[in-house]
C-alpha atoms as a PDB file:
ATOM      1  CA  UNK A   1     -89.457  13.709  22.013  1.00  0.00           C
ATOM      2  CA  UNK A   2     -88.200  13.640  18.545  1.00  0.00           C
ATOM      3  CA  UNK A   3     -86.995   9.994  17.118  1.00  0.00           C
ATOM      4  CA  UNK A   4     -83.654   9.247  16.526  1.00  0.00           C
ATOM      5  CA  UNK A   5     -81.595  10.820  13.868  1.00  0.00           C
ATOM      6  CA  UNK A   6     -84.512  13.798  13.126  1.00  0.00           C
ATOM      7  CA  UNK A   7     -83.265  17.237  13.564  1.00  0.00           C
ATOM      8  CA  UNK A   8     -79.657  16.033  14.995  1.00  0.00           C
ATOM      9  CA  UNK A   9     -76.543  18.257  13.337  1.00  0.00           C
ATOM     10  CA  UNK A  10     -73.749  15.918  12.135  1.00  0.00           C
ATOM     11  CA  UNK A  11     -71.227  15.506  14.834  1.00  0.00           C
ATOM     12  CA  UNK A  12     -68.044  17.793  14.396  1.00  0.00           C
ATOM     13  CA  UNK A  13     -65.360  16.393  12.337  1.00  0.00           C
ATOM     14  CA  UNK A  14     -62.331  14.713  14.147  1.00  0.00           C
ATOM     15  CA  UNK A  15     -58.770  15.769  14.092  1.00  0.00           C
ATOM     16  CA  UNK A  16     -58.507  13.309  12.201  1.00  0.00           C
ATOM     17  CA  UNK A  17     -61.585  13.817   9.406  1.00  0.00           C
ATOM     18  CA  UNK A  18     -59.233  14.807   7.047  1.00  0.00           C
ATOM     19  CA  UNK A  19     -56.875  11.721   7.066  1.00  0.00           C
ATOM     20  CA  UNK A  20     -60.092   9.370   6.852  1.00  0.00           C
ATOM     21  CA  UNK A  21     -61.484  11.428   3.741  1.00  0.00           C
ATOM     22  CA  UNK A  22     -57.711  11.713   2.111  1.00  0.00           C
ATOM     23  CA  UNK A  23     -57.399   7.926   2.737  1.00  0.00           C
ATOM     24  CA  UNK A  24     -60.991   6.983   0.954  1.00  0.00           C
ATOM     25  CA  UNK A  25     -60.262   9.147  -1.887  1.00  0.00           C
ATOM     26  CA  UNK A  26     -57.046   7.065  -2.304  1.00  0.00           C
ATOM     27  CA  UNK A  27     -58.137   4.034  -1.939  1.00  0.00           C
ATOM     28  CA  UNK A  28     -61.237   4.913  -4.685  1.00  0.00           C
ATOM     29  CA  UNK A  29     -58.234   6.085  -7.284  1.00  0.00           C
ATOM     30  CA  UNK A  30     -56.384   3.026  -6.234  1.00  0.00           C
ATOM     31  CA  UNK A  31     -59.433   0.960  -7.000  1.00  0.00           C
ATOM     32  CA  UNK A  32     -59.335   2.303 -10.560  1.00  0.00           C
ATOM     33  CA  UNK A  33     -56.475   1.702 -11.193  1.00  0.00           C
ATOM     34  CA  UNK A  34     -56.484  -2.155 -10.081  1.00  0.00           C
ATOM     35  CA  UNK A  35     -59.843  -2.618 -11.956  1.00  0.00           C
ATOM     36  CA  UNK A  36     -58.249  -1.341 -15.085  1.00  0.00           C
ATOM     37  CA  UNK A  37     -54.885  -3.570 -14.813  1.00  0.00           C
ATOM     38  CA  UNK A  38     -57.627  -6.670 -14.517  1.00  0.00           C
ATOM     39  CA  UNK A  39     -57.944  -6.251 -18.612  1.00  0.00           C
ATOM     40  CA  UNK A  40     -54.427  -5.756 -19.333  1.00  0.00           C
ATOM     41  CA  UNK A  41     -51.535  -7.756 -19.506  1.00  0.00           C
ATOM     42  CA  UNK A  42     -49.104  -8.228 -16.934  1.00  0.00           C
ATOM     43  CA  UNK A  43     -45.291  -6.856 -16.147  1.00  0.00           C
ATOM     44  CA  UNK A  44     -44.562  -9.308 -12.992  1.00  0.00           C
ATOM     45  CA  UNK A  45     -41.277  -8.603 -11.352  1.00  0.00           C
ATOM     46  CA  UNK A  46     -40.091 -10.160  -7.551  1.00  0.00           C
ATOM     47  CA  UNK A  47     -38.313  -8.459  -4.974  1.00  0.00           C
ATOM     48  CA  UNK A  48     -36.810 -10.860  -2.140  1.00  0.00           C
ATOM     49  CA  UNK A  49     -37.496 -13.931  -3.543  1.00  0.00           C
ATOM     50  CA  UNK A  50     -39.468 -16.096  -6.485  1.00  0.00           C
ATOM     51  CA  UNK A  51     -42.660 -16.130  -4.217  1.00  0.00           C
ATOM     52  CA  UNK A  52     -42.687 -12.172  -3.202  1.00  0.00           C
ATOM     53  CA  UNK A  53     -44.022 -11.231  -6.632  1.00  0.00           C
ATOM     54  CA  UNK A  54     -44.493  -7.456  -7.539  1.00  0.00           C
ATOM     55  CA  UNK A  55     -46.667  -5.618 -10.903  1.00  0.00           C
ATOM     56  CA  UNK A  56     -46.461  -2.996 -12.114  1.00  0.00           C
ATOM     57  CA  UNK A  57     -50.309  -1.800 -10.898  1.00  0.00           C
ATOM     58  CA  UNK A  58     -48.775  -2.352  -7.343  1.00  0.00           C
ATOM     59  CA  UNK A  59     -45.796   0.124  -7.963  1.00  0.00           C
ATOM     60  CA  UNK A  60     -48.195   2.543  -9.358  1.00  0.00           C
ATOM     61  CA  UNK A  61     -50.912   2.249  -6.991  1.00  0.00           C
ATOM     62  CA  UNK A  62     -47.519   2.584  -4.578  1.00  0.00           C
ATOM     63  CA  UNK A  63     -46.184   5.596  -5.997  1.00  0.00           C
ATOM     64  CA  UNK A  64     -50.059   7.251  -5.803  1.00  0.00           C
ATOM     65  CA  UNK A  65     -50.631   6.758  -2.025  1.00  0.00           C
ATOM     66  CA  UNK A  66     -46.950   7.653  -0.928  1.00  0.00           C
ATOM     67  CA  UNK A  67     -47.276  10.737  -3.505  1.00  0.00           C
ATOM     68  CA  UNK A  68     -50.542  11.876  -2.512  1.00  0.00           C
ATOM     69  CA  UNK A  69     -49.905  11.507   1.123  1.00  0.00           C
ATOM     70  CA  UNK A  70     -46.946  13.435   0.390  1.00  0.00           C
ATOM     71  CA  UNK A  71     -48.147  16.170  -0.679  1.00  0.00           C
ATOM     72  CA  UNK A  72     -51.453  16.664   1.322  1.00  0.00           C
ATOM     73  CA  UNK A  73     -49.556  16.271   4.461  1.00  0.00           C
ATOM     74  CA  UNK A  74     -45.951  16.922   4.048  1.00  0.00           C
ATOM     75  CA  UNK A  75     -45.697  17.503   7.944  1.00  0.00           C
ATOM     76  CA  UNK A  76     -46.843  13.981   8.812  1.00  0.00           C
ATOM     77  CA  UNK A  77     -44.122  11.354   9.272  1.00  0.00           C
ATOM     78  CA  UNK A  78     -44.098   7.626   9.289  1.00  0.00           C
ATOM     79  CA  UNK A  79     -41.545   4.927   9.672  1.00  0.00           C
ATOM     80  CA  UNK A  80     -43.098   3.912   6.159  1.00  0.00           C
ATOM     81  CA  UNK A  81     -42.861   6.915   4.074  1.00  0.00           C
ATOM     82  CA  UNK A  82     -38.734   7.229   5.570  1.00  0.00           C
ATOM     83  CA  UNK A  83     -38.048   3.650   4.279  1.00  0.00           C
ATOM     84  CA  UNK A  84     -39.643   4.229   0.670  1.00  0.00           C
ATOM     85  CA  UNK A  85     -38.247   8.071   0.495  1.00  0.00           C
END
């Protein structure tokens, strides 16, 4: 008997493998982009009211992910990306 985890193949990737990787690859590039805006001064904006504040890293780490998703997956719909199209 062999221990666990010796000699075992990685289980087959998901329907939905593809998503998960496409969605931690985004969220790494959004990371960047965050940690950058940390050392740089601030464009602060609202949208519904004085407390619902908006930067300008969140539109463009916004703009990436809808973008991105976009374009890997243009079949896939959500109630998100028809809102923000």
């Amino acid at each position: 008997m062999k221990p666990s985890g010796e000699d075992q193949a990685a289980p087959a990737a998901g329907p939905w493998e593809e998503c998960f990787q496409a969605a931690v690859q985004l969220a790494l590039r959004a990371g960047q982009i965050i940690r950058k805006a940390l050392t740089e001064e601030k464009r602060v904006s609202t949208k519904t009211s004085a407390a619902d504040l908006v930067t300008e890293t969140d539109h463009l780490v916004e703009d990436l992910i809808i973008s991105e998703l976009r374009e890997r997956f243009p079949s896939h719909r959500s109630p998100f990306f028809l809102v923000h199209m």
